[in-house]
PDB file of N, CA and C in Angstrom:
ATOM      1  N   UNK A   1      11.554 -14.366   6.165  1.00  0.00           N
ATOM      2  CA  UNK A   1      11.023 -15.351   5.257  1.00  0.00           C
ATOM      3  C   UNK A   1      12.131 -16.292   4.833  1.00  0.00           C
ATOM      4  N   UNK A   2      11.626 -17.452   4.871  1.00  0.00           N
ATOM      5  CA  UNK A   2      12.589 -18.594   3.869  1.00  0.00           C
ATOM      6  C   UNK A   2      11.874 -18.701   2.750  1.00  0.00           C
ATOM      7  N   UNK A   3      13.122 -20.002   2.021  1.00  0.00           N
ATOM      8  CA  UNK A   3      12.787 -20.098   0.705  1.00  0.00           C
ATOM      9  C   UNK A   3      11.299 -21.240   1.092  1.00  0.00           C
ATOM     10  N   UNK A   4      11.147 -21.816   1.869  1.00  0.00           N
ATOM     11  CA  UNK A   4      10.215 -22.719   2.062  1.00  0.00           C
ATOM     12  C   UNK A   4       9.116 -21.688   1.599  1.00  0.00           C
ATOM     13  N   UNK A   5       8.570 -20.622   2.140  1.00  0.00           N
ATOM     14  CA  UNK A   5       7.524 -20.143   2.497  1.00  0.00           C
ATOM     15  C   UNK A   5       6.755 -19.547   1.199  1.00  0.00           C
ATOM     16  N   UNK A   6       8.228 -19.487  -0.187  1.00  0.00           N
ATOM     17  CA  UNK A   6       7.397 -19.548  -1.532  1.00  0.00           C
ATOM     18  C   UNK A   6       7.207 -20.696  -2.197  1.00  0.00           C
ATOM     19  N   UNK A   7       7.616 -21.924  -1.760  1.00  0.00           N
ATOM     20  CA  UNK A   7       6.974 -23.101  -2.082  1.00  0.00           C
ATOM     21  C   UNK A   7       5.386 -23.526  -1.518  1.00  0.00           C
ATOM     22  N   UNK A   8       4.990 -23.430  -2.834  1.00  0.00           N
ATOM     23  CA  UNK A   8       3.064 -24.084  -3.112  1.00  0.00           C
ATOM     24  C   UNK A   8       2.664 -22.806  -2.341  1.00  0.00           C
ATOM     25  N   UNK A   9       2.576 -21.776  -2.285  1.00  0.00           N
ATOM     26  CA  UNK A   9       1.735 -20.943  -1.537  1.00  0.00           C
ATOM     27  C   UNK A   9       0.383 -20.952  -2.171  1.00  0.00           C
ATOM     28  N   UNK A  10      -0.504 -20.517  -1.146  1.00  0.00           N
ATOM     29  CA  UNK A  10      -1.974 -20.492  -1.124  1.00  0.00           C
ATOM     30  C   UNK A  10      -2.150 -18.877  -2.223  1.00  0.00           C
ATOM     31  N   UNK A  11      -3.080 -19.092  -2.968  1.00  0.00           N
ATOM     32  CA  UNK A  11      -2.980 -18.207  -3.906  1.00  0.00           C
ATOM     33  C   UNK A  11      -4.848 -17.520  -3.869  1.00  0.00           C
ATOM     34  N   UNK A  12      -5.264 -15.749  -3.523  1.00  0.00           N
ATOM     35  CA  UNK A  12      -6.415 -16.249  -3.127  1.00  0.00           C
ATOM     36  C   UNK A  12      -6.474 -14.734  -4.514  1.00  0.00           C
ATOM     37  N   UNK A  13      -7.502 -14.956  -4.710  1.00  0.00           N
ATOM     38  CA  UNK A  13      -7.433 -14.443  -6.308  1.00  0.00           C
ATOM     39  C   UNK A  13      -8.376 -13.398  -5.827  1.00  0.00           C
ATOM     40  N   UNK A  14      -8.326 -11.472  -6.194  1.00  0.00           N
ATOM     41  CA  UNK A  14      -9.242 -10.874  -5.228  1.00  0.00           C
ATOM     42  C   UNK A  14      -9.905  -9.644  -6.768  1.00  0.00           C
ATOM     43  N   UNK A  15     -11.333  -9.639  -6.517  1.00  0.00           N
ATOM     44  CA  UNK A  15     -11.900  -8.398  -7.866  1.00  0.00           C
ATOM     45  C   UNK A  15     -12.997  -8.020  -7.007  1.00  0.00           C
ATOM     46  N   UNK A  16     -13.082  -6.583  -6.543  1.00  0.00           N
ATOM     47  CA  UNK A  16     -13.566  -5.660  -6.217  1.00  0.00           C
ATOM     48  C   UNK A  16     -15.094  -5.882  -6.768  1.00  0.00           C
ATOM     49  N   UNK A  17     -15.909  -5.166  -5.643  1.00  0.00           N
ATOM     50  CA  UNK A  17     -17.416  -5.958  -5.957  1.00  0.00           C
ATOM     51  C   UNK A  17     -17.990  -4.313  -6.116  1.00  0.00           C
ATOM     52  N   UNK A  18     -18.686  -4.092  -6.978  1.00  0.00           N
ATOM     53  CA  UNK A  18     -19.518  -2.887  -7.248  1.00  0.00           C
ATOM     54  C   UNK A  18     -19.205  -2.075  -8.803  1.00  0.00           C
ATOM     55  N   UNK A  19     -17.985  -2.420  -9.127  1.00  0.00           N
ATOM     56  CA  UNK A  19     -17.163  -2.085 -10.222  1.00  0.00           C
ATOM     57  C   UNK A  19     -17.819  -1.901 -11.428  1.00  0.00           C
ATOM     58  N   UNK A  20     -18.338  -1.377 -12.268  1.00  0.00           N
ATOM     59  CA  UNK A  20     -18.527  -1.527 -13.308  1.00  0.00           C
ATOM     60  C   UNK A  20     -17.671  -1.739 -14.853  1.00  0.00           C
ATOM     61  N   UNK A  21     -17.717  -2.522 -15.408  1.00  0.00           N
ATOM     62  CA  UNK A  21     -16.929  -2.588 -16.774  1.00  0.00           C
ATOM     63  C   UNK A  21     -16.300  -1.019 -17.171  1.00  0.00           C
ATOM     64  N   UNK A  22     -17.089  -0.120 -17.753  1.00  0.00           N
ATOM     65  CA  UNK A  22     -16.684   0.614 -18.205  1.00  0.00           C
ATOM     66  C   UNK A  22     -16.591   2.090 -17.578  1.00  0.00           C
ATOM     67  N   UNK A  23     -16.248   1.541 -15.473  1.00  0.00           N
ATOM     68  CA  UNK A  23     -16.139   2.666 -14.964  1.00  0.00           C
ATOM     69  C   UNK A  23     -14.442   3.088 -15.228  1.00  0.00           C
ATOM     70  N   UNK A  24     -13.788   4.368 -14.964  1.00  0.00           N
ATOM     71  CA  UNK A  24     -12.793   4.103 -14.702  1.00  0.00           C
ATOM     72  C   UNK A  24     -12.257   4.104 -13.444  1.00  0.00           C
ATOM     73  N   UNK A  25     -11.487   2.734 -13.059  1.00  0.00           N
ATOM     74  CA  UNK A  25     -11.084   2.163 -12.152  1.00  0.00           C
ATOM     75  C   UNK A  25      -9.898   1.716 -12.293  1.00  0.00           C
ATOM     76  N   UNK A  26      -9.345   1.346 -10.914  1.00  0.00           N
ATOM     77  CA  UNK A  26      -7.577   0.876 -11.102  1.00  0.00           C
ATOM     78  C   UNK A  26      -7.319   0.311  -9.385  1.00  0.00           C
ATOM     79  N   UNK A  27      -6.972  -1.256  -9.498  1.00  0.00           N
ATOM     80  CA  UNK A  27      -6.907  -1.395  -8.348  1.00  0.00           C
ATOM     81  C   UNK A  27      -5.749  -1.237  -8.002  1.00  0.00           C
ATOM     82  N   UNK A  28      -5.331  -0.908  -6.230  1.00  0.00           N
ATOM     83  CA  UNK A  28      -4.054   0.017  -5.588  1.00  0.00           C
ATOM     84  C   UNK A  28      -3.656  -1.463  -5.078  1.00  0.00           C
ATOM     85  N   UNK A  29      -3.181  -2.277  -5.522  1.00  0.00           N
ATOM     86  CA  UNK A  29      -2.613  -3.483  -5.035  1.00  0.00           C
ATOM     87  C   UNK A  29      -1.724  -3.215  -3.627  1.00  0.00           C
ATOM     88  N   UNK A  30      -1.094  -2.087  -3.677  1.00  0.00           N
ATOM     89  CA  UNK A  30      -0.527  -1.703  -2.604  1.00  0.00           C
ATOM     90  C   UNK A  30      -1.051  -1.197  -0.931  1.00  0.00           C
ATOM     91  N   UNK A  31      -2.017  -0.528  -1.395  1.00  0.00           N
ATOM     92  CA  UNK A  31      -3.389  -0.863  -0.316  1.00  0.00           C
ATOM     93  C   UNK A  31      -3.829  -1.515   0.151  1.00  0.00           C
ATOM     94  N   UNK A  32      -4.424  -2.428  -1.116  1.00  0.00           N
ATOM     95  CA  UNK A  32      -5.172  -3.835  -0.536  1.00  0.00           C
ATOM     96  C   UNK A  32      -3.517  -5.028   0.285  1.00  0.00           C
ATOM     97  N   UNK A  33      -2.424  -4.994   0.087  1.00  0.00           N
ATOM     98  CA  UNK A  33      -1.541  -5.765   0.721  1.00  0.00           C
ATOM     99  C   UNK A  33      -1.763  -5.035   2.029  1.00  0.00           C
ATOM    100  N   UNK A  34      -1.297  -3.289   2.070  1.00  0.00           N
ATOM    101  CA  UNK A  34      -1.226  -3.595   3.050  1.00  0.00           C
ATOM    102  C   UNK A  34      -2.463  -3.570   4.218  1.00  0.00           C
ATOM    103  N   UNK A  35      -3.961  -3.141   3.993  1.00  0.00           N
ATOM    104  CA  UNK A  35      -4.959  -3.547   4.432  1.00  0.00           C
ATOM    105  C   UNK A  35      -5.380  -5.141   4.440  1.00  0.00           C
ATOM    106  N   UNK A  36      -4.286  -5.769   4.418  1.00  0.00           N
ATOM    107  CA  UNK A  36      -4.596  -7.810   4.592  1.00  0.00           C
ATOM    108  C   UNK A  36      -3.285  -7.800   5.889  1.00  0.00           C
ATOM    109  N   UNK A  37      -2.250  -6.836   5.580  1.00  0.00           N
ATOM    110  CA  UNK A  37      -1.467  -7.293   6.328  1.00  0.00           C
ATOM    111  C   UNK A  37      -1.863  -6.740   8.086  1.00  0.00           C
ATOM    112  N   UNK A  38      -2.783  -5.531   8.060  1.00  0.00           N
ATOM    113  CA  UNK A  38      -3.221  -4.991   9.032  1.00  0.00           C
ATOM    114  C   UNK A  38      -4.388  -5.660   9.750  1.00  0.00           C
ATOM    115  N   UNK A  39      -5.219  -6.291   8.848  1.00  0.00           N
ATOM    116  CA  UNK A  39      -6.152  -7.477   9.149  1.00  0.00           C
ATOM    117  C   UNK A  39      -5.878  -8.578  10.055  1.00  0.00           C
ATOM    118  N   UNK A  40      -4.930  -9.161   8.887  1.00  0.00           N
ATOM    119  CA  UNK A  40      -4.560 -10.496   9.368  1.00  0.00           C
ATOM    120  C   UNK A  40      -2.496 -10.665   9.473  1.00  0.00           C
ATOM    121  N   UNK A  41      -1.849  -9.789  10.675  1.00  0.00           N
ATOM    122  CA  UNK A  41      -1.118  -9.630  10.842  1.00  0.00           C
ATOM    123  C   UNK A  41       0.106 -11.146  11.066  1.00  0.00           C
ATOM    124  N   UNK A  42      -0.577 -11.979  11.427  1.00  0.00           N
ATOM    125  CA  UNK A  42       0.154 -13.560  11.399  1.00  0.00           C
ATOM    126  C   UNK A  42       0.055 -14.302  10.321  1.00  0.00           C
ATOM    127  N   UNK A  43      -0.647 -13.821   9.169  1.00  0.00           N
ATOM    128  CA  UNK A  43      -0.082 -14.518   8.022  1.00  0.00           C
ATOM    129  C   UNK A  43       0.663 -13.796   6.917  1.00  0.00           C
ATOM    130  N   UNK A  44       1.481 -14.663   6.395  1.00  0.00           N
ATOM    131  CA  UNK A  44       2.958 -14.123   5.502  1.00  0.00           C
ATOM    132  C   UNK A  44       2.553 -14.025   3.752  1.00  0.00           C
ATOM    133  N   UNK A  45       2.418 -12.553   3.443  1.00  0.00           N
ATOM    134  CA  UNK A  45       2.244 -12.357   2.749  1.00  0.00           C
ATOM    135  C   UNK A  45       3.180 -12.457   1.613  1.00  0.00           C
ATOM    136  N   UNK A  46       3.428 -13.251   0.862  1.00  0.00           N
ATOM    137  CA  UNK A  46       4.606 -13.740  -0.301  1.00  0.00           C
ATOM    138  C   UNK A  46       4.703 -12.866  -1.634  1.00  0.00           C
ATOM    139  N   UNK A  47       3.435 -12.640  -2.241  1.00  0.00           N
ATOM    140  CA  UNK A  47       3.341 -11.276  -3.038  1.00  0.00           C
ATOM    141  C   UNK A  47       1.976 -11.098  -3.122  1.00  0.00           C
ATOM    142  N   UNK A  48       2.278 -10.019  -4.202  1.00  0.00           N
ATOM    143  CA  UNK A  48       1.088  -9.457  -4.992  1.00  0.00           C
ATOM    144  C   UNK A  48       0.626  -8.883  -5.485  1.00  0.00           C
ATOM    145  N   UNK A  49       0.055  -9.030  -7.218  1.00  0.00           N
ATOM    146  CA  UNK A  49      -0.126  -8.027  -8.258  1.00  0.00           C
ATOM    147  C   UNK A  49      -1.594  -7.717  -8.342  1.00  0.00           C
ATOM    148  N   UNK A  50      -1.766  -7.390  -9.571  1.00  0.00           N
ATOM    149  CA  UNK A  50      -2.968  -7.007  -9.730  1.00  0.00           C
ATOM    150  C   UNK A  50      -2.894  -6.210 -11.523  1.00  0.00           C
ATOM    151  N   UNK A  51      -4.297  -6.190 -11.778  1.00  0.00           N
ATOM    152  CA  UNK A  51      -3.969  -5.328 -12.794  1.00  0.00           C
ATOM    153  C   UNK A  51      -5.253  -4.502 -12.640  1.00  0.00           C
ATOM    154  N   UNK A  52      -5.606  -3.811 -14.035  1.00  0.00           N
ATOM    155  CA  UNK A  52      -6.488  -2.252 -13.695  1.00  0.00           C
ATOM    156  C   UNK A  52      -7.961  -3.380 -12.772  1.00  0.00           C
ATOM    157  N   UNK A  53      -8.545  -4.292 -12.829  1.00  0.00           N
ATOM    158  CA  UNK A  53     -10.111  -4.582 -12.264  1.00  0.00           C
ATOM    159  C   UNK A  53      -9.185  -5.695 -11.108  1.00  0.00           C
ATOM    160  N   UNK A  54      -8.444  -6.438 -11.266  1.00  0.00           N
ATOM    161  CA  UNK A  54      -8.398  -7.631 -10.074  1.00  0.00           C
ATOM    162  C   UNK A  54      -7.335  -7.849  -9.921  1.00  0.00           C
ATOM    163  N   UNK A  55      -7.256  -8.930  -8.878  1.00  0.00           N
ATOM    164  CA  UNK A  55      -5.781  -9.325  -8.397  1.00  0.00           C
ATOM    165  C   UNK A  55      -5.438 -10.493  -8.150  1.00  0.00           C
ATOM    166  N   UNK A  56      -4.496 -10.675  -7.434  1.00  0.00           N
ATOM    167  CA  UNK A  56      -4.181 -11.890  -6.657  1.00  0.00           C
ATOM    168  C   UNK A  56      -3.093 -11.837  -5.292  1.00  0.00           C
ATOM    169  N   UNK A  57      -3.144 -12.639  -4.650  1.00  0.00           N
ATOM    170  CA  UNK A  57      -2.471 -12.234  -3.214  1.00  0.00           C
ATOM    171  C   UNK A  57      -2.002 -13.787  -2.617  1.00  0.00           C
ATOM    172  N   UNK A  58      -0.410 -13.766  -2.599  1.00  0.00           N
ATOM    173  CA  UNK A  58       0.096 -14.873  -2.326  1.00  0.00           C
ATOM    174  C   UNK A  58       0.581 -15.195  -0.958  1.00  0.00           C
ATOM    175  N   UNK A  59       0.306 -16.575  -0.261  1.00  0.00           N
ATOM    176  CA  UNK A  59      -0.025 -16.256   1.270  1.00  0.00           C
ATOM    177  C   UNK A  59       0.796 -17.890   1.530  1.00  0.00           C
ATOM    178  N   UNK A  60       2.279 -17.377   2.175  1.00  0.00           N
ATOM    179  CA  UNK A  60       2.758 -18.479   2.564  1.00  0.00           C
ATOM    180  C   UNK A  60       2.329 -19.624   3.349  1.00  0.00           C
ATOM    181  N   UNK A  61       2.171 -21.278   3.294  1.00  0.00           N
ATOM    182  CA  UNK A  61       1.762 -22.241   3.793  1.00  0.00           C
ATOM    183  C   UNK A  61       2.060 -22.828   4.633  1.00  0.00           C
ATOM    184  N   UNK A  62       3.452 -22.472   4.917  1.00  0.00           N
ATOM    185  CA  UNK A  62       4.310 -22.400   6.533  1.00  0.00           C
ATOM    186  C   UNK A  62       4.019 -22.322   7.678  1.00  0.00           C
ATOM    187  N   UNK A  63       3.113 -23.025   8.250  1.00  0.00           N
ATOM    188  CA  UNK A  63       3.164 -23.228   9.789  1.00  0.00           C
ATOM    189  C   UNK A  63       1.903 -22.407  10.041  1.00  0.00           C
ATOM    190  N   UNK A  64       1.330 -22.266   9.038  1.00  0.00           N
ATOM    191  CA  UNK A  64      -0.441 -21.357   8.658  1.00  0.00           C
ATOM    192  C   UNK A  64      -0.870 -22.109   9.431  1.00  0.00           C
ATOM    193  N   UNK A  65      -1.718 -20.995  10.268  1.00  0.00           N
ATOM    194  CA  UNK A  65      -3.169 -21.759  11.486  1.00  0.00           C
ATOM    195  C   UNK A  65      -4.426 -21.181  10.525  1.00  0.00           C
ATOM    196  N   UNK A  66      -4.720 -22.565  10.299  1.00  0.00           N
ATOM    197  CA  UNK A  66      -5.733 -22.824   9.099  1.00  0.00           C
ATOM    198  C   UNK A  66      -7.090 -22.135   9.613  1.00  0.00           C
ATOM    199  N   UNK A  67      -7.634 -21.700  10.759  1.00  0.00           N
ATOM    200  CA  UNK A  67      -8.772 -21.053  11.196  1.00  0.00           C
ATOM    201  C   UNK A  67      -8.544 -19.673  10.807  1.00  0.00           C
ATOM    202  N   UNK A  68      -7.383 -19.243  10.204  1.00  0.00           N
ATOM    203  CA  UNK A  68      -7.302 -17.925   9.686  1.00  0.00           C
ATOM    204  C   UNK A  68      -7.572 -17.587   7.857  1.00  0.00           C
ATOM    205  N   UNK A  69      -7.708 -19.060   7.206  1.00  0.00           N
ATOM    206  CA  UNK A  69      -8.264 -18.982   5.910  1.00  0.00           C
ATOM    207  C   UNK A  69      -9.417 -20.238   5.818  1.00  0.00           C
ATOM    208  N   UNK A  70     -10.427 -20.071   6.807  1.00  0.00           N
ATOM    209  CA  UNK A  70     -11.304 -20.281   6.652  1.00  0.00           C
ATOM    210  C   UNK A  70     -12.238 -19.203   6.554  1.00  0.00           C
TER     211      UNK A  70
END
């Protein structure tokens, strides 16, 4: 990675569908990275947190073949 590749990254914001408010739940941010990185192995994953219901997942803009975030 360069420093380019954390400038303006694509930011795709992610909350688990079935969830209920007052189930207890906790998302594994570490999972879900690396089940995106096993997915979609050619794009550069820059970070990514999360807290107990949702997240976010930062996806360098560098030389991205745009048919892969469509």
């Amino acid at each position: 990675m360069t420093e380019k590749d954390f400038d303006n990254p694509m930011i795709v914001h992610f909350k688990p569908e079935g969830v209920k408010e007052d189930e207890d739940f906790k998302v594994d941010w570490k999972q879900v990275e690396r089940k995106v990185k096993e997915k979609y192995p050619t794009l550069k994953l820059v970070y990514s947190r999360a807290d107990a219901k949702e997240g976010d997942l930062a996806f360098s803009v560098l030389r991205i073949k745009r048919d892969l975030i469509n």
